[in-house]
Protein backbone atom coordinates (compact mmCIF):
# COMPACT_ATOMS: atom_id res chain seq x y z
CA UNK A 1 16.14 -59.90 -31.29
CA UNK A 2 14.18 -56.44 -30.24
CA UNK A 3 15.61 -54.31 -27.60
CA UNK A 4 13.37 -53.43 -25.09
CA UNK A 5 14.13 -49.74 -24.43
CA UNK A 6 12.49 -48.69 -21.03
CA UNK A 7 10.48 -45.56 -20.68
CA UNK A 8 12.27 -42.28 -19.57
CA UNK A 9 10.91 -40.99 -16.51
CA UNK A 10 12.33 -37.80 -14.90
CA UNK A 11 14.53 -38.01 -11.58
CA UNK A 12 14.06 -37.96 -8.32
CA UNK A 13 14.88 -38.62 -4.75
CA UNK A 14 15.36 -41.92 -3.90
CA UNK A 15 12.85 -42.27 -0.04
CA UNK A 16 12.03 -44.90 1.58
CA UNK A 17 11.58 -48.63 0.57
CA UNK A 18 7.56 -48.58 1.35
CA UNK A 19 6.89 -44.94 2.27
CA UNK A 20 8.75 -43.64 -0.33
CA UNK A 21 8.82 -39.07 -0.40
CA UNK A 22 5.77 -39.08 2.63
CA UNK A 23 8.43 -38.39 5.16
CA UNK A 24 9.81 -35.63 3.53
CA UNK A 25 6.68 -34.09 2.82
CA UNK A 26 5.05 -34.68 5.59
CA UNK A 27 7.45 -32.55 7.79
CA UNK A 28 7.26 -29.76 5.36
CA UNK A 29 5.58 -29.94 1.44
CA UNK A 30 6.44 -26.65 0.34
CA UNK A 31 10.41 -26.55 1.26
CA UNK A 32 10.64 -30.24 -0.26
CA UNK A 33 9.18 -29.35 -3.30
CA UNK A 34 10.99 -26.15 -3.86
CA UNK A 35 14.43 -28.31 -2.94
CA UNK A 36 13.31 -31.29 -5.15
CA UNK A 37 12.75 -28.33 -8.05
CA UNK A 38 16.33 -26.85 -7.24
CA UNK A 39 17.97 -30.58 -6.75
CA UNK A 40 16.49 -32.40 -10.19
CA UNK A 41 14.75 -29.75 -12.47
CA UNK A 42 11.37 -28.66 -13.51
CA UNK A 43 10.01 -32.60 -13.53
CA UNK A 44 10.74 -34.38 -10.59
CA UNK A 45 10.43 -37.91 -9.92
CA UNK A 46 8.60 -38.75 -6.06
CA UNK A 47 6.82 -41.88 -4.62
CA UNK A 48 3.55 -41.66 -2.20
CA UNK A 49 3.56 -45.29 -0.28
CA UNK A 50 3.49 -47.14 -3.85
CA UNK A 51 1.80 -43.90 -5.93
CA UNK A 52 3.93 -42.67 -8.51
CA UNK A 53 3.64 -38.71 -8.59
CA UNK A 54 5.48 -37.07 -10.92
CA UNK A 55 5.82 -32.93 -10.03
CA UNK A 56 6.00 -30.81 -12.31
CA UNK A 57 7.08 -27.57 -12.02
CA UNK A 58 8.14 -26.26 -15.55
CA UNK A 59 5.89 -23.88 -17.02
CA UNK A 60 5.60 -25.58 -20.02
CA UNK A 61 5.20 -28.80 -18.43
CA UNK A 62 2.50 -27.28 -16.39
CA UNK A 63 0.80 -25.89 -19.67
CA UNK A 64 1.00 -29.35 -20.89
CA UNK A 65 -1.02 -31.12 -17.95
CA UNK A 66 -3.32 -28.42 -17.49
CA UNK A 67 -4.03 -27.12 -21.10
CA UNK A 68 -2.59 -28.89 -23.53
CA UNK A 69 -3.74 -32.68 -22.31
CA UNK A 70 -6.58 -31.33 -20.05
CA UNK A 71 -8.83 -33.94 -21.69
CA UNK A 72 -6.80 -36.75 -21.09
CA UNK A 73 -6.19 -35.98 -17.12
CA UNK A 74 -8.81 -36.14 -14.16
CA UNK A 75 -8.56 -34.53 -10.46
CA UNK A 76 -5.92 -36.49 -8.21
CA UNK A 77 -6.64 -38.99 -5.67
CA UNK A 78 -7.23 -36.19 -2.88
CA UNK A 79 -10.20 -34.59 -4.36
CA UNK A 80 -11.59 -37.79 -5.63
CA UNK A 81 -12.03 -39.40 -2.40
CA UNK A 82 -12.69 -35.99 -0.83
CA UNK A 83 -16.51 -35.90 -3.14
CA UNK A 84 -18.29 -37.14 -0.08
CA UNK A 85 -17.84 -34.12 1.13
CA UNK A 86 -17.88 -31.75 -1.62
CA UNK A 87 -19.85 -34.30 -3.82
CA UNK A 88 -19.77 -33.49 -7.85
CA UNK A 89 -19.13 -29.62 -7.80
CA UNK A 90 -17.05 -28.06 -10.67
CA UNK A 91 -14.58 -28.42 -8.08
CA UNK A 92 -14.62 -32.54 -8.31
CA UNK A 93 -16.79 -33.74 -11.03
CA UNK A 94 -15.43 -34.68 -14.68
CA UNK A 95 -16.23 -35.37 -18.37
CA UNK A 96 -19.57 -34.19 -20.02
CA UNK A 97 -21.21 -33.77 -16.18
CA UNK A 98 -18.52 -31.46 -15.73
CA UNK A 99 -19.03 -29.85 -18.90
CA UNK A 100 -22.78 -28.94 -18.60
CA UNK A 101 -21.92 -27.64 -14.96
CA UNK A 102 -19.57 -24.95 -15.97
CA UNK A 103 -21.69 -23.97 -19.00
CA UNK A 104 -24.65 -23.79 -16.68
CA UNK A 105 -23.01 -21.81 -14.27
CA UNK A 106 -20.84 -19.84 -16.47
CA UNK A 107 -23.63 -16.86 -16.78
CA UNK A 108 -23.70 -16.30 -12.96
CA UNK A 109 -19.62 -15.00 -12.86
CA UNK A 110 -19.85 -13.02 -16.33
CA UNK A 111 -18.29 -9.66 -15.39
CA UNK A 112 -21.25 -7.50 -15.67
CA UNK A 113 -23.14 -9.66 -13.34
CA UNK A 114 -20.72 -9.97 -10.43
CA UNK A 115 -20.02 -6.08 -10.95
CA UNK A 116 -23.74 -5.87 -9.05
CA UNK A 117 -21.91 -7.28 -6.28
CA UNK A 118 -19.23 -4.56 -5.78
CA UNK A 119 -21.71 -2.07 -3.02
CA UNK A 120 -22.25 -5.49 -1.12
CA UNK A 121 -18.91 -6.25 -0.45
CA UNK A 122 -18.15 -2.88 0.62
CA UNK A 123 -20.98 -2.00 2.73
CA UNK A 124 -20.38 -5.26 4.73
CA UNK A 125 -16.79 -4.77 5.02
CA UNK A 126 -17.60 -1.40 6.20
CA UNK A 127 -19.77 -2.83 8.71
CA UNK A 128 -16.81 -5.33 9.63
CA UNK A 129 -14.64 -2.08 10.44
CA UNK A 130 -17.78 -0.51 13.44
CA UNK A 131 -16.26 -2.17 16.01
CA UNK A 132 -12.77 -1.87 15.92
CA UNK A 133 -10.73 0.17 17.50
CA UNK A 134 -6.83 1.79 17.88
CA UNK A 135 -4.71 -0.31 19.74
CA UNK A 136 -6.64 -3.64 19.47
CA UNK A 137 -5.00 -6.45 19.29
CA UNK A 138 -6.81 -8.89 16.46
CA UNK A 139 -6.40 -12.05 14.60
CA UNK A 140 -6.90 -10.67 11.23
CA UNK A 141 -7.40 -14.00 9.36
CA UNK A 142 -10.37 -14.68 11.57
CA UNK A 143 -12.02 -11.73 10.65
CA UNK A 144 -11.61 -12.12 6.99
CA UNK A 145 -13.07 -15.45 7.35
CA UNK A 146 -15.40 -13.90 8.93
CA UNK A 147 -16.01 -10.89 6.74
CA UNK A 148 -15.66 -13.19 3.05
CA UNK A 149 -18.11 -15.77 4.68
CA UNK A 150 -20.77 -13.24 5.02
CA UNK A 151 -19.87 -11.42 1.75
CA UNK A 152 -20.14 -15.37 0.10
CA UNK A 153 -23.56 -15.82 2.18
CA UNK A 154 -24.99 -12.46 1.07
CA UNK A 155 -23.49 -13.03 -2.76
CA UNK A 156 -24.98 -16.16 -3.28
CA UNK A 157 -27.72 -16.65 -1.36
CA UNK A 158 -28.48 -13.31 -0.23
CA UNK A 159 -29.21 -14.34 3.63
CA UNK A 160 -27.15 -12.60 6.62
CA UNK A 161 -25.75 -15.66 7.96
CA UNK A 162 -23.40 -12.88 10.68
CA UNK A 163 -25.00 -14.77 13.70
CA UNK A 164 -24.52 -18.12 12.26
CA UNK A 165 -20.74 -17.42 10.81
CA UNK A 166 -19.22 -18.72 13.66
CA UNK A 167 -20.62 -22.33 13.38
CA UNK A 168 -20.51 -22.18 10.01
CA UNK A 169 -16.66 -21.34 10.07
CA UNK A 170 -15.97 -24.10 12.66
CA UNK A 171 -17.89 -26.36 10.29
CA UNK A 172 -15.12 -25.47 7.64
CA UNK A 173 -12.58 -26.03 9.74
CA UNK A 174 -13.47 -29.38 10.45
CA UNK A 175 -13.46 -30.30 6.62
CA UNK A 176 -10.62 -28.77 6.02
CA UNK A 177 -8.36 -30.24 9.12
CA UNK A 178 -9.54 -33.55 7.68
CA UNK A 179 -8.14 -32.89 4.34
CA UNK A 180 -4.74 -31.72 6.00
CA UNK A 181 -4.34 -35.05 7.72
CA UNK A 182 -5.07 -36.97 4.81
CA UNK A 183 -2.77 -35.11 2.77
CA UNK A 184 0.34 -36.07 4.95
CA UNK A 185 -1.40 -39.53 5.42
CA UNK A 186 -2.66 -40.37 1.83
CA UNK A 187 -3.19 -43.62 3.55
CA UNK A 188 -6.10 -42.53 5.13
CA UNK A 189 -8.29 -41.65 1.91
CA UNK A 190 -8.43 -45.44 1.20
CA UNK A 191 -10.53 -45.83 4.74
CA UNK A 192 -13.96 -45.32 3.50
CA UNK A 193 -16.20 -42.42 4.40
CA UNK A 194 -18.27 -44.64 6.11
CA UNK A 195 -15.65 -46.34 8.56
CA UNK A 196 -17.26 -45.15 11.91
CA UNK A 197 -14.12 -43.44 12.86
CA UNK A 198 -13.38 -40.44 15.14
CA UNK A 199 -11.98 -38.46 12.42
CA UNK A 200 -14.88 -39.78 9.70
CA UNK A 201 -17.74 -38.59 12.53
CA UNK A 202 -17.24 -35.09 12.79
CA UNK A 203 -16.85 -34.32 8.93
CA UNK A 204 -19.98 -36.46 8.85
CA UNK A 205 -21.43 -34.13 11.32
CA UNK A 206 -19.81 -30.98 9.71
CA UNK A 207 -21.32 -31.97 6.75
CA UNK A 208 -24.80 -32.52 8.12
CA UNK A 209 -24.44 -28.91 9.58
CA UNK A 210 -23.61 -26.82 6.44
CA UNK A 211 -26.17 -29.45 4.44
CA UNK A 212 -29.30 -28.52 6.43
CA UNK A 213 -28.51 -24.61 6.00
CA UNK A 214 -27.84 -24.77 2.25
CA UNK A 215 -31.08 -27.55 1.44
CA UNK A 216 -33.21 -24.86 3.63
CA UNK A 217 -32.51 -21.90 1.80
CA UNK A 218 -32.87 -24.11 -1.48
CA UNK A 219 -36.16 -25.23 -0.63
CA UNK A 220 -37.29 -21.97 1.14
CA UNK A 221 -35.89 -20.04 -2.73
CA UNK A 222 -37.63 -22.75 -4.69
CA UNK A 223 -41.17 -22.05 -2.58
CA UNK A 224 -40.87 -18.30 -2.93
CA UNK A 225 -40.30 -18.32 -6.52
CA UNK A 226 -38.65 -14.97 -6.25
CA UNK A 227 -35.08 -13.82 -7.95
CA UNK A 228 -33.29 -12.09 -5.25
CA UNK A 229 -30.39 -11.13 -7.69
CA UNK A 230 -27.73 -13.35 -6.39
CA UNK A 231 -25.95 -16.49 -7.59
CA UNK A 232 -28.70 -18.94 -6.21
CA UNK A 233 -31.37 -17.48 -8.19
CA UNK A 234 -29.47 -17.80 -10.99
CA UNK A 235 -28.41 -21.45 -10.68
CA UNK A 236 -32.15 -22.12 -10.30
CA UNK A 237 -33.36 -20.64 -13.01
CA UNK A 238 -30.46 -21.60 -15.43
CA UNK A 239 -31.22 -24.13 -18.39
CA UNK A 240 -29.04 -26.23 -20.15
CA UNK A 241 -28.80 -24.82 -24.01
CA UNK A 242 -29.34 -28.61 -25.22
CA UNK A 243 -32.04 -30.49 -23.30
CA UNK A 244 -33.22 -27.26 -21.50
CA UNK A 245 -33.06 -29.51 -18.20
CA UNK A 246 -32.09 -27.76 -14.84
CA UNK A 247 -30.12 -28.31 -11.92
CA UNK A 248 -31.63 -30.79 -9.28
CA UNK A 249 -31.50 -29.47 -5.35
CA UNK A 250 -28.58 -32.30 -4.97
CA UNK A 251 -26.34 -30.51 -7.87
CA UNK A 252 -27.37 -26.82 -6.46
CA UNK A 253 -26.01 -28.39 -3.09
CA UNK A 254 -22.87 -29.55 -4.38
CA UNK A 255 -22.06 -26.68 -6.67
CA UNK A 256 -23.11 -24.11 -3.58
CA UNK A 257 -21.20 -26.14 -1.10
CA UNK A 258 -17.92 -25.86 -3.51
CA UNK A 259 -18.49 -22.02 -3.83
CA UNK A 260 -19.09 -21.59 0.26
CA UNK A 261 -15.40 -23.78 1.20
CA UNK A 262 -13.56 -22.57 -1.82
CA UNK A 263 -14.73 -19.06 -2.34
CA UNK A 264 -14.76 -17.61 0.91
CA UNK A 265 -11.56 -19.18 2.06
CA UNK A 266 -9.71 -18.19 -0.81
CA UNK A 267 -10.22 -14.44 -0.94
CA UNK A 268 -9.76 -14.74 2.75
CA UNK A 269 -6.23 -16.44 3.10
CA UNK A 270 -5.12 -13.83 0.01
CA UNK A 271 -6.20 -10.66 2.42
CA UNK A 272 -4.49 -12.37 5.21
CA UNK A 273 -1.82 -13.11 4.19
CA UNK A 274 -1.61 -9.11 2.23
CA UNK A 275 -2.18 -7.76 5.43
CA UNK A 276 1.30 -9.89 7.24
CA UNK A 277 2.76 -8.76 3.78
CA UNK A 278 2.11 -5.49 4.06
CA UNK A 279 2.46 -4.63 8.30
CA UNK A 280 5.95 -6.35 7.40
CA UNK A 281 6.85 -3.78 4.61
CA UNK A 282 6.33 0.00 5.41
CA UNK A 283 7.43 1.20 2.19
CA UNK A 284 4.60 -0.59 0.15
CA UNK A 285 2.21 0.01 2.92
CA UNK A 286 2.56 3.93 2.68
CA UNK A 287 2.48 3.92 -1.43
CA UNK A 288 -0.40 1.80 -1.01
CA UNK A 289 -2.03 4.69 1.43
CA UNK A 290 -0.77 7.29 -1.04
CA UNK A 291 -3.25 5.87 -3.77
CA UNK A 292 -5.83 5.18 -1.81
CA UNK A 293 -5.80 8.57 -0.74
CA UNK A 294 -5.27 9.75 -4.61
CA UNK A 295 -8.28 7.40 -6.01
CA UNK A 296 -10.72 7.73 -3.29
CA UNK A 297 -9.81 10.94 -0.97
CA UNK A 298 -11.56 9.93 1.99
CA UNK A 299 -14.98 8.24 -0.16
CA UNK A 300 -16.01 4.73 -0.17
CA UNK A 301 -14.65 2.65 -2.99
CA UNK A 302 -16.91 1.14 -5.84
CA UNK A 303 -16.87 -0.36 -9.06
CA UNK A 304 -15.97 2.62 -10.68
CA UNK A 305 -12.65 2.80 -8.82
CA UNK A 306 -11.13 -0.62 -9.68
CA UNK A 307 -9.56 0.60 -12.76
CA UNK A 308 -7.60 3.77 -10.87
CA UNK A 309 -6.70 1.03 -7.96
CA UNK A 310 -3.67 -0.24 -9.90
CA UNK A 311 -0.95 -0.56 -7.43
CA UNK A 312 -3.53 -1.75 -5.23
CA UNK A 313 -4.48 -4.60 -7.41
CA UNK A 314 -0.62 -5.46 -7.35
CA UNK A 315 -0.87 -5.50 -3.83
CA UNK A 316 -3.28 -8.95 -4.26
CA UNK A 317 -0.88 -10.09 -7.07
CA UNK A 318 1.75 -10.13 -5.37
CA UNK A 319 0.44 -11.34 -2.38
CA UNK A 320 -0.65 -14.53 -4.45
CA UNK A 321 2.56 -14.88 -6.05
CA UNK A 322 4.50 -15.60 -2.49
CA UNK A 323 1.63 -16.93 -0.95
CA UNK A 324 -1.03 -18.78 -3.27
CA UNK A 325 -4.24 -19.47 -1.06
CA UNK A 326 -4.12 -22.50 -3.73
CA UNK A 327 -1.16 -24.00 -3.73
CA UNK A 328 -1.23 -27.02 -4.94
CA UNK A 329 -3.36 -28.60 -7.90
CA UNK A 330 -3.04 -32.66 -8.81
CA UNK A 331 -3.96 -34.41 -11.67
CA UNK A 332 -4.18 -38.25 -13.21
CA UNK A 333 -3.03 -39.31 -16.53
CA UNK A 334 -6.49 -41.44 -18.21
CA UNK A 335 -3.83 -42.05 -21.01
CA UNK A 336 0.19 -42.27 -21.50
CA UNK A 337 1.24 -39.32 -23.20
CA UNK A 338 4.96 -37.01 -23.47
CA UNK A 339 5.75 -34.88 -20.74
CA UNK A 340 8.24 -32.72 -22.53
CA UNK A 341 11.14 -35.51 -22.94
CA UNK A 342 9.22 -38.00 -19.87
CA UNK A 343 6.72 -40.52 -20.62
CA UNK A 344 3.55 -40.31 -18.30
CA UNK A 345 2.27 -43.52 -17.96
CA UNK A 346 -1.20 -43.77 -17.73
CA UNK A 347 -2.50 -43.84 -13.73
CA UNK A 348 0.54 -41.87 -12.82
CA UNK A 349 0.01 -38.72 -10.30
CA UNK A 350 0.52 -34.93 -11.44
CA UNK A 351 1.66 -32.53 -8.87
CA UNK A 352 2.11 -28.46 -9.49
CA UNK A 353 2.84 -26.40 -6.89
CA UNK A 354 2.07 -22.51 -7.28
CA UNK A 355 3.92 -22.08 -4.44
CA UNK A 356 6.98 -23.16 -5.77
CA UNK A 357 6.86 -22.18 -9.64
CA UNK A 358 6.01 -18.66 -8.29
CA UNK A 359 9.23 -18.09 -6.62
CA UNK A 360 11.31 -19.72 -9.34
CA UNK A 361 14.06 -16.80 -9.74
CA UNK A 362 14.30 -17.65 -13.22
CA UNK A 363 10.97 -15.54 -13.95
CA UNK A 364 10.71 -13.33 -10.53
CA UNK A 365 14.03 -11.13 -9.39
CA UNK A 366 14.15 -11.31 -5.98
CA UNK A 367 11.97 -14.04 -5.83
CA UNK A 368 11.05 -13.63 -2.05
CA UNK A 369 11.09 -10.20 -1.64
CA UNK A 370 7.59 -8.17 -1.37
CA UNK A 371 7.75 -6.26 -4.34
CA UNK A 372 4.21 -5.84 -5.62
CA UNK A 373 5.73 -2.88 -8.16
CA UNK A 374 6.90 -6.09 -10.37
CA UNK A 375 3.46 -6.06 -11.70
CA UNK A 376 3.17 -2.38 -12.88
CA UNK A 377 5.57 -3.01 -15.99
CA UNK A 378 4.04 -5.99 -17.98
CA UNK A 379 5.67 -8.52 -16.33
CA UNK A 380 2.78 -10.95 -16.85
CA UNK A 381 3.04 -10.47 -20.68
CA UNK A 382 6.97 -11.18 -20.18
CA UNK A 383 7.08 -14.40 -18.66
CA UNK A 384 5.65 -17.79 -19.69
CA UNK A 385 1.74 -18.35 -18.74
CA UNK A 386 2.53 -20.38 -16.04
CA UNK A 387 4.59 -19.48 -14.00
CA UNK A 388 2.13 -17.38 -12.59
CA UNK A 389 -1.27 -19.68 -12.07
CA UNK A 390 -2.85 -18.51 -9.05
CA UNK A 391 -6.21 -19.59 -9.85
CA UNK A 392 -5.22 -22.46 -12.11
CA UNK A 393 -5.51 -22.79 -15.80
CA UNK A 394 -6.94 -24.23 -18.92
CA UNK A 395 -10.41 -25.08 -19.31
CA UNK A 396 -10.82 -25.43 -15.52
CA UNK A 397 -9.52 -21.98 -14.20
CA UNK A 398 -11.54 -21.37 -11.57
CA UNK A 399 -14.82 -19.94 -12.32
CA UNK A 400 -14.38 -17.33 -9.86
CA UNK A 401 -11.11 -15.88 -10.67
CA UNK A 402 -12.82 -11.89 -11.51
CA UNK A 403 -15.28 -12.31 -8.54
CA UNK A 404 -12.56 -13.07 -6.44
CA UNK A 405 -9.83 -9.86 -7.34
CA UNK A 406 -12.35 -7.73 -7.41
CA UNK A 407 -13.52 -8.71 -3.35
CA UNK A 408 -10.17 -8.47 -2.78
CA UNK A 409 -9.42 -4.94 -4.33
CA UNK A 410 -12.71 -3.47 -2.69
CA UNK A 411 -11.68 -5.07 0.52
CA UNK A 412 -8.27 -4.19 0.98
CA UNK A 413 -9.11 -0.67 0.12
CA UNK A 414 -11.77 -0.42 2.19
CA UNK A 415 -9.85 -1.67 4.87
CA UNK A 416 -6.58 0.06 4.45
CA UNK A 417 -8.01 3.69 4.01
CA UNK A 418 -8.84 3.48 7.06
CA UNK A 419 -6.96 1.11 9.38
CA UNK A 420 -3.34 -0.53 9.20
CA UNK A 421 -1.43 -2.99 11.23
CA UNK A 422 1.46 -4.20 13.04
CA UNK A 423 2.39 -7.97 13.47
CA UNK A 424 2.32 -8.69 17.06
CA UNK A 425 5.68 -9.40 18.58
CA UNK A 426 7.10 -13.44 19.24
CA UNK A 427 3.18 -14.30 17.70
CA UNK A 428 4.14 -17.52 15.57
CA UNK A 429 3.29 -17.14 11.37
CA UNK A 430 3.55 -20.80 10.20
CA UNK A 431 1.96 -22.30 7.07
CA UNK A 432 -0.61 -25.02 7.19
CA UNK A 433 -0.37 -26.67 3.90
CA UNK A 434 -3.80 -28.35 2.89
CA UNK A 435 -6.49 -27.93 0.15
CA UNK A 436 -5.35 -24.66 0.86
CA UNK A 437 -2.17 -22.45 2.39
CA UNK A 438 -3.36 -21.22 5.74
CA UNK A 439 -1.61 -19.38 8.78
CA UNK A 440 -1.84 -22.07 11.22
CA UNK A 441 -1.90 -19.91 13.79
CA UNK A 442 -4.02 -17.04 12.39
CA UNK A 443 -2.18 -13.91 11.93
CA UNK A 444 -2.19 -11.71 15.05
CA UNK A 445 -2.23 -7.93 14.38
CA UNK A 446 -1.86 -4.26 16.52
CA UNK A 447 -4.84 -2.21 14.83
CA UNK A 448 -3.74 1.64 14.36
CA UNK A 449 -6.35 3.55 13.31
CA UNK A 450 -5.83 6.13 10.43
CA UNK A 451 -6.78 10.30 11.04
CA UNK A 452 -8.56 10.21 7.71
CA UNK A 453 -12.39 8.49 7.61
CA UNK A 454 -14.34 7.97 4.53
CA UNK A 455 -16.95 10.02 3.76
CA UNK A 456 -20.07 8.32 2.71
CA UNK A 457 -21.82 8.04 -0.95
């Protein structure tokens, strides 16, 4: 007679007879992760309803999901259900589709490209900084939403959308509110998008918003026949290598729709949350002023600058070490395969949390501590791959990854040569967990103007 030996799977918390670990997470997903990782190891065990997850917050399990087996893993649940929304971006789509995407799109975020970009984001950050004033009080994570919607806007489609960024933005917000719920109520991505619900009518209606501005400028770009410079022209004009076949208006939509919600918010929740970082640590706010005023001495920054702009640079790594703007990324096992010593049975859910593996004290001293110097000594060389994956990893790091530190070094120096901030007393910081980590509250600043301005180019 055979023994039947039963698979090893890793532990985990016991929950709740039908709602298994949604309790938990619900009240708060980061803490419960970080406990679970503290409680059971770097492969933890949890239950959604009746959805096995396993999270995984080992680097070398992580390499595992997202390098090693990347081919044998799709997107999670969430984004799945979320594609009529997004519909079949880089962001969501899979396979060879996915495949012939990227390498389309590849040539538009080559370095030397998006370097044409660096005046851009300056001048309109500079144009961001007009009307304010010493002693205003401001919610700084609305105005870089504000500012890295227009820089996306100019970027990639090279329109001004400054009078429409407010609808726009509320647009967003819509979408991504939605996703928030449906995170702590995984429940709800089984209703279908077409379910005349409250909840499914305004993303319907969000949707139709942002639609009719990006389909307008695609048809309006098509007409013209004219390459403005920027990503769209690119994207229209690129051919695949093997068929030489382009990108319909319905993939341009999808793929610009992906880089609108995921670019611009982002480089946006990283400067937000740098400046609460920063107006909360003096000493790393005046060496960042020192070398601002070493680099630039008063002058607008520019390409030319980034490489001087090292501590600066660890300002933004740092900043996305303690607070990742992505924070979680979720896979599927397609087959069974070894997770270290665990068997991943095919179907089963793969969490990874950024914001937990980056404040593992095993690879960062002081793991919650500000301490952007970290970075200055090779720590990134020192420590494994990932447990530092801000923008991801393996053959789907985000596409973005250079465009998006260098917006944030230009911005960020721009900004803090000439301005700098103090939290505003008894204002609330609390995170708002979703597709993304946002201050739920914005982030509510006193402006103090600097003596020093920038002299012009």
């Amino acid at each position: 007679m055979v023994t039947k030996v039963s698979p090893l799977r890793p532990p985990g918390p016991k929950g709740h007879l039908l709602s298994g670990n949604l309790p938990e997470l619900r009240r708060d997903w980061p803490g419960f992760l970080t406990r679970c990782t503290q409680d059971y190891g770097g492969v933890v065990l949890l239950r959604l309803g009746n959805r096995v997850v396993y999270f995984v917050a080992d680097p070398d399990g992580i390499e595992t999901v997202l390098v090693t087996k990347s081919r044998d893993v799709i997107k999670n649940f969430a984004l799945r259900k979320s594609r009529s929304v997004l519909g079949n971006g880089l962001l969501t789509s899979e396979g060879d589709f996915w495949r012939r995407q990227r390498r389309l799109m590849q040539p538009a975020f080559h370095r030397q490209r998006i370097a044409g970009y660096g005046s851009r984001i300056v001048e309109m950050t500079e144009q961001m900084l007009v009307s304010w004033k010493h002693g205003q009080v401001r919610d700084i994570h609305a105005d870089m939403m504000e500012l890295t919607l227009n820089i996306i806007s100019k970027t990639v489609f090279d329109v001004d959308v400054t009078g429409m960024a407010h609808t726009i933005d509320a647009a967003l917000n819509v979408l991504m509110e939605d996703f928030t719920q449906r995170l702590s109520s995984p429940i709800l991505f089984l209703v279908p998008a077409s379910a005349p619900l409250p909840a499914n009518l305004r993303v319907r209606a969000a949707v139709q918003q942002l639609d009719a501005l990006i389909y307008r400028i695609i048809n309006e770009r098509r007409l013209s026949g004219e390459d403005h410079g920027d990503l769209l022209s690119m994207l229209l004009h690129a051919q695949d290598e093997d068929d030489g076949s382009q990108m319909s208006d319905t993939q341009l939509r999808d793929e610009v729709f992906t880089l609108m919600l995921a670019g611009h918010e982002t480089t946006a929740l990283a400067l937000s949350w740098a400046w609460y970082l920063l107006a909360q640590n003096p000493v790393v706010e005046i060496r960042l002023y020192e070398e601002l005023q070493h680099v630039l001495d008063g002058r607008i920054p520019t390409m030319d600058d980034l490489p001087n702009l090292k501590y600066t640079e660890t300002v933004i790594l740092e900043t996305m070490r303690l607070y990742p703007p992505s924070w979680l990324i979720g896979r599927e096992a397609l087959e069974p395969f070894m997770l270290g010593s665990y068997d991943v049975p095919m179907g089963t859910t793969l969490f990874m949390s950024q914001w937990v593996t980056h404040r593992n004290p095993q690879y960062f001293e002081q793991p919650k501590e500000f301490r952007p110097e970290r970075w200055a000594d090779g720590l990134a060389k020192r420590i494994p791959k990932y447990a530092y994956f801000p923008f991801g990893g393996g053959p789907r790091l985000c596409i973005g990854n250079h465009f998006a530190m260098m917006e944030a070094i230009l911005a960020l120096a721009t900004i803090a040569q000439r301005f700098q901030f103090r939290l505003v007393e008894g204002y609330p910081i609390a995170l708002q967990p979703s597709f993304t980590l946002r201050p739920q509250f914005g982030v509510q600043v006193h402006v103090h103007a600097r003596d020093i301005k920038p002299s012009k180019l």
